[in-house]
Protein backbone atom coordinates (compact mmCIF):
# COMPACT_ATOMS: atom_id res chain seq x y z
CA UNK A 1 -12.66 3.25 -2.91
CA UNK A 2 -13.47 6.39 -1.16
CA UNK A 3 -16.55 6.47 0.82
CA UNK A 4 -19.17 8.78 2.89
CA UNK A 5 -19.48 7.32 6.11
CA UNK A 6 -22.13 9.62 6.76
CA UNK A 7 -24.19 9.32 3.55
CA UNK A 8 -23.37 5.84 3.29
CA UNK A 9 -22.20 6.01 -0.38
CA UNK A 10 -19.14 5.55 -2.46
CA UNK A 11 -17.42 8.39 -3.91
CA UNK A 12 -15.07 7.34 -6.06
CA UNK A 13 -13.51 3.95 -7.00
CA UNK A 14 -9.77 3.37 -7.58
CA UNK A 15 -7.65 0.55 -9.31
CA UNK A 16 -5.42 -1.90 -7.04
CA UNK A 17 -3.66 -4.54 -7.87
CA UNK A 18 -5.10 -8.10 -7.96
CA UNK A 19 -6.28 -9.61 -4.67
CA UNK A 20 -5.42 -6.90 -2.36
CA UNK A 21 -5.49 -7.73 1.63
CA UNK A 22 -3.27 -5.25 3.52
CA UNK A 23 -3.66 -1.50 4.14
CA UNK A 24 -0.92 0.24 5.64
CA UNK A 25 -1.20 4.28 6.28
CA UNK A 26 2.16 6.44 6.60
CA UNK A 27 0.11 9.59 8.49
CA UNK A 28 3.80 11.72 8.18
CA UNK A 29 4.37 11.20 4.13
CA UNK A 30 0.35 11.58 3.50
CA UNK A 31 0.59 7.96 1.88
CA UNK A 32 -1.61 4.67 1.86
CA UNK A 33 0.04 1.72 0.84
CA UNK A 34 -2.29 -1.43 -0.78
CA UNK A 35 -0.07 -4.52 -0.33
CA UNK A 36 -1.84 -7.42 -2.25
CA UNK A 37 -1.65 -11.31 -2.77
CA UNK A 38 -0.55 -10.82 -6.50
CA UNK A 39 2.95 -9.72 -4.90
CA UNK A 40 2.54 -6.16 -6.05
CA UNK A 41 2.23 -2.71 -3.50
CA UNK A 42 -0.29 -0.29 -4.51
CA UNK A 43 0.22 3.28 -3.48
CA UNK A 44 -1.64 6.35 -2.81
CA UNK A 45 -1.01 10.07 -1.94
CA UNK A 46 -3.18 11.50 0.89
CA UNK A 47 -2.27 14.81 0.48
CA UNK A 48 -5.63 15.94 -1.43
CA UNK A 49 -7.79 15.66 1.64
CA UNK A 50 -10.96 15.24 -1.22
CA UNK A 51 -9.35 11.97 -2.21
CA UNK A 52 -6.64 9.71 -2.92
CA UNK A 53 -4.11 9.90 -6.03
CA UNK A 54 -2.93 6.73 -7.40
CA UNK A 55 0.45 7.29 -7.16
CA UNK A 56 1.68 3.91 -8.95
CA UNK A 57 2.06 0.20 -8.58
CA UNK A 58 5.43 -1.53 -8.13
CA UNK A 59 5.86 -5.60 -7.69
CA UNK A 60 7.53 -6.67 -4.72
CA UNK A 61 7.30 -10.23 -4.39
CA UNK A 62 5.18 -13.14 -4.58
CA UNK A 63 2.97 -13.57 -1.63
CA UNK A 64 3.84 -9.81 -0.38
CA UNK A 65 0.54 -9.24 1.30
CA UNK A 66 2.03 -7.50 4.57
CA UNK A 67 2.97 -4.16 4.95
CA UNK A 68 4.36 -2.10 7.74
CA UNK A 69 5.69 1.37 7.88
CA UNK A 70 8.31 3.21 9.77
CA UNK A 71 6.45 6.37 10.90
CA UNK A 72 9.57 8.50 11.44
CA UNK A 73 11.75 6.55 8.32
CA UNK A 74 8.99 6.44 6.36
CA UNK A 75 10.64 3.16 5.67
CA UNK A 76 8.24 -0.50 4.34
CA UNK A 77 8.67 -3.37 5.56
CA UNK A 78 7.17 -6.38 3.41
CA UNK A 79 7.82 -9.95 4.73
CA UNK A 80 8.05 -12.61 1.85
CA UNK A 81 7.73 -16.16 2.93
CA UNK A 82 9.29 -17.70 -0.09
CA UNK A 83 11.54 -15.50 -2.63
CA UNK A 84 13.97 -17.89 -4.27
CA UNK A 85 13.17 -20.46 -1.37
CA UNK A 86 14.19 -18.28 0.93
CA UNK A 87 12.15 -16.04 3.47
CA UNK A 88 13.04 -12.51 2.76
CA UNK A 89 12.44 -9.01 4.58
CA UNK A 90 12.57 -6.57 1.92
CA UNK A 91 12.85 -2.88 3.04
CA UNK A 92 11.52 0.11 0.44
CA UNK A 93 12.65 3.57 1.22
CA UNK A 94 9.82 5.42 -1.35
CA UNK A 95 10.87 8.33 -3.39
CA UNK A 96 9.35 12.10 -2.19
């Protein structure tokens, strides 16, 4: 959701994917990323300084509810405790 910190009021409300937990902000590509318990990334163009733009949802994992980005790759990093019995690092290079 967007809000006025000043007026104290929501401005506009979008969708995420179930149980989000994990905001990550890539300040270079004007992007915020939602990573969420459900396993799937939510993410949102900053460019429109009025708003956000959902941008799209993709699943990444079960249990992928960390996030980090590369400022200068632009690269995500998502951490998955348990893909295939495995722990897993799986790297997303996102489209322009």
């Amino acid at each position: 959701m967007t809000v006025d910190l000043v007026a104290v009021r929501v401005l506009r409300t979008l969708p995420v994917a179930h149980d989000p937990d994990v905001l990550a902000i890539d300040a270079g590509a004007r992007r915020l990323y939602v990573a969420s318990e459900s396993g799937t990334l939510s993410t949102f163009s900053l460019a429109d300084s009025r708003a956000p733009i959902a941008l799209g949802d993709v699943f990444v994992g079960d249990g992928a509810h960390a996030v980090a980005v590369d400022p200068l790759t632009h690269r995500l990093y998502l951490p998955l405790a348990d893909e295939g019995g495995r722990c897993l690092l799986r790297v997303l290079l996102p489209r322009d």
